[in-house]
Every structure is written in structure tokens, then in C-alpha cells.
C-alpha atoms as a PDB file:
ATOM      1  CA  UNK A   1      -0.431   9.258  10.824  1.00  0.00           C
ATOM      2  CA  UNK A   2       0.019   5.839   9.275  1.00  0.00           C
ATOM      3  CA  UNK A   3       3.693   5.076   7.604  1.00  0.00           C
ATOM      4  CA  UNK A   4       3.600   3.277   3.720  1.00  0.00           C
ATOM      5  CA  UNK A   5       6.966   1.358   2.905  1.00  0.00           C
ATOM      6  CA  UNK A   6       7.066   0.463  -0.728  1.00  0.00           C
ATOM      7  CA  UNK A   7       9.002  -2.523  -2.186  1.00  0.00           C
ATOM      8  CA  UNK A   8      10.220  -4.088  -5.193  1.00  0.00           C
ATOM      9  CA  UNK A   9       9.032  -2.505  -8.451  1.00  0.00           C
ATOM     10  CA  UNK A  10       7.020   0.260  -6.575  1.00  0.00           C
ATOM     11  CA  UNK A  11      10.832   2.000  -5.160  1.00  0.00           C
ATOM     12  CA  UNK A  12      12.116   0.855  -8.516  1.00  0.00           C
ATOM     13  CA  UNK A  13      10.137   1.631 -11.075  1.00  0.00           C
ATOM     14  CA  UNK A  14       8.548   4.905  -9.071  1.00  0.00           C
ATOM     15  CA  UNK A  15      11.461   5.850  -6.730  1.00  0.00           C
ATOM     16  CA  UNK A  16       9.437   6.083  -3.469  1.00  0.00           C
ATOM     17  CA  UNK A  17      10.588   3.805  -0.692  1.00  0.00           C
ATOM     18  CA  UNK A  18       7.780   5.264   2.104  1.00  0.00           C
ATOM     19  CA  UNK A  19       5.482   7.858   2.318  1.00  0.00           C
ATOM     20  CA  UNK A  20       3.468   9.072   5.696  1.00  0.00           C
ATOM     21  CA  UNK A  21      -0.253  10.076   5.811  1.00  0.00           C
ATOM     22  CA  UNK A  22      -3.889  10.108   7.078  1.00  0.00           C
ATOM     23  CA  UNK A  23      -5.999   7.430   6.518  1.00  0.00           C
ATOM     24  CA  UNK A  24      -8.730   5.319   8.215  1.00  0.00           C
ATOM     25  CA  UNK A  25      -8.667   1.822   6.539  1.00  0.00           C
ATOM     26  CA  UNK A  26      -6.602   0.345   3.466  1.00  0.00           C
ATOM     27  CA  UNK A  27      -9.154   1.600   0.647  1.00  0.00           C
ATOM     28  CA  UNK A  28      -8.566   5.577   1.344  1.00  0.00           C
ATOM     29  CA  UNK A  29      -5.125   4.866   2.089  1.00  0.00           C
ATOM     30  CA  UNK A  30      -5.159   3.263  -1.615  1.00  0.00           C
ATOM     31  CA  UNK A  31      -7.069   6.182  -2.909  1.00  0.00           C
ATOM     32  CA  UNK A  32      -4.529   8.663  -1.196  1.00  0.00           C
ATOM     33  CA  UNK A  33      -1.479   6.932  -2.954  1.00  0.00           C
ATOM     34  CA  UNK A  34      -2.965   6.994  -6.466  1.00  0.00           C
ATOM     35  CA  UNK A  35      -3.685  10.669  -5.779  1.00  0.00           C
ATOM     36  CA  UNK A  36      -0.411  11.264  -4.447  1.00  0.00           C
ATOM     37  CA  UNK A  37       1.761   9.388  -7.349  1.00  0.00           C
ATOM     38  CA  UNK A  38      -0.128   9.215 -10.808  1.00  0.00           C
ATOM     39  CA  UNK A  39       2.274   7.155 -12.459  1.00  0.00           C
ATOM     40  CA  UNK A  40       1.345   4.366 -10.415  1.00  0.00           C
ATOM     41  CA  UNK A  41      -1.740   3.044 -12.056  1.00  0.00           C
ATOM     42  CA  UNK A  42      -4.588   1.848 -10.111  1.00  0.00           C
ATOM     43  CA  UNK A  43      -3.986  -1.881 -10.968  1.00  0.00           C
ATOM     44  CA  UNK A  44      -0.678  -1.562  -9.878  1.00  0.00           C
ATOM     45  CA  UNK A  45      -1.513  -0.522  -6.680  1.00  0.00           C
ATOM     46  CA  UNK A  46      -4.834  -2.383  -6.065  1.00  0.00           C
ATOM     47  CA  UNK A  47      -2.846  -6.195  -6.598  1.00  0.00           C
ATOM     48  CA  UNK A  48      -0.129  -5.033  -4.137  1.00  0.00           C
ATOM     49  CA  UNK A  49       0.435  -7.587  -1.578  1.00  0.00           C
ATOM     50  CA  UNK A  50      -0.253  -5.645   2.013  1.00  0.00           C
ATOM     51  CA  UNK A  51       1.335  -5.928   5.716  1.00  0.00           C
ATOM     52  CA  UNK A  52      -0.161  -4.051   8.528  1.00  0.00           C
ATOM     53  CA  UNK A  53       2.561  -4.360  11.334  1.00  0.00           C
ATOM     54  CA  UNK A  54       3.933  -7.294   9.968  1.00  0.00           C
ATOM     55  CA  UNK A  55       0.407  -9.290   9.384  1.00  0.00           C
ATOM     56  CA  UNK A  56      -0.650  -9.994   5.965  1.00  0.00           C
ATOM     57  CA  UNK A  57      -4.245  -8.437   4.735  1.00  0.00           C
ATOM     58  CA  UNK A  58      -6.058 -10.343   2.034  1.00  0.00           C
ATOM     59  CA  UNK A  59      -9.382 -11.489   1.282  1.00  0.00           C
ATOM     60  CA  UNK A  60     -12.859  -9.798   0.685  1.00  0.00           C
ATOM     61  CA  UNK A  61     -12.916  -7.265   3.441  1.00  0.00           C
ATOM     62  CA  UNK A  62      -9.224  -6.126   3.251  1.00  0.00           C
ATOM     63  CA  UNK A  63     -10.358  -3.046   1.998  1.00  0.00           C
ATOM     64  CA  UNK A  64     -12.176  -1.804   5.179  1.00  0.00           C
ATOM     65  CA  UNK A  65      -9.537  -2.884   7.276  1.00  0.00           C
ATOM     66  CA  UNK A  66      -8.847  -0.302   9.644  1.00  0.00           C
ATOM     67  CA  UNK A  67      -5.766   1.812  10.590  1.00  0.00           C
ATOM     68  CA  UNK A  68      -4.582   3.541  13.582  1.00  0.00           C
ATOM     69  CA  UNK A  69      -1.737   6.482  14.214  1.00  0.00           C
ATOM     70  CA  UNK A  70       1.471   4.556  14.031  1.00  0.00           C
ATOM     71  CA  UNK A  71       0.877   1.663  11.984  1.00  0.00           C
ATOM     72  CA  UNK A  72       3.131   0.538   9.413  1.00  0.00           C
ATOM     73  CA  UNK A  73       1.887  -0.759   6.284  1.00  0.00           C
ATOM     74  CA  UNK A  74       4.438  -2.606   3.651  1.00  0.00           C
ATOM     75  CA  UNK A  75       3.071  -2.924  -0.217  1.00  0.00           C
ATOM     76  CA  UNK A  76       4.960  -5.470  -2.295  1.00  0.00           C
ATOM     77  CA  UNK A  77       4.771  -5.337  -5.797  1.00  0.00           C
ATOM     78  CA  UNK A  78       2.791  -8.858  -6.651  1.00  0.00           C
ATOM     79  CA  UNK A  79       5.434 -10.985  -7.760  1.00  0.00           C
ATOM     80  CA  UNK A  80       5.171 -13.115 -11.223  1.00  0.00           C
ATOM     81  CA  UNK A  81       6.121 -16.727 -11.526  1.00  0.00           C
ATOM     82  CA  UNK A  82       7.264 -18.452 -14.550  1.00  0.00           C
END
């Protein structure tokens, strides 16, 4: 079991600060959120910015990036500038 803290717009806007469940890399843990909350619409959830214990995931193969029982993943709303 993984553990998903939201932040910014996602506990705002959808009122979920964290969520716990099964998954083996950051695309079904994705998939398992949209299922999960339909409001959230994919976009909004595939442009979050992602911690896995603390370390930022980006770049091309952030997708497959595997998780293990007791990680702790943070999404972040992507912030706008202006």
C-alpha cells in the first residue's frame, strides 16, 4: 500500500488531502486516482508535479517509475506564473 497526499487546488478544489492504495509504478497509480475521483480530469492529474519520498519524478520515464509498500507520493497542483 502506497500513501497519495494531495496539495493545493487538488484538497481545494476536490476536498481530498490523501488517499491509500495499490499500485506498481506512477502510471496505474494515475489511472487508479482518475478512477477513484472523476471530477478530477485527466489533465489535471497527468501535469501534477510528483514526490516519491521526498524526491521529485519528472522526465520521459516518470511514468514507469516504480512503487513499493510504504511509499509516500505528494501531487502538487502545477502552479501558474504571471
Amino acid at each position: 500500500m502506497i500513501k497519495v497526499e494531495f496539495f493545493g487546488n487538488y484538497r481545494l478544489e476536490f476536498k481530498v488531502s490523501e488517499v491509500n492504495l495499490e499500485a506498481k509504478n506512477i502510471k496505474e497509480m494515475l489511472e487508479k486516482i482518475i478512477l477513484m475521483f472523476p471530477k478530477m480530469k485527466k489533465e489535471q492529474i497527468k501535469r501534477a508535479s510528483v514526490f516519491v519520498n521526498d524526491v521529485a519524478i519528472q522526465g520521459i520515464f516518470s511514468m514507469r517509475h516504480k512503487l513499493k509498500e510504504g511509499d509516500i507520493v505528494l501531487m502538487m497542483y502545477p502552479s501558474g506564473g504571471g
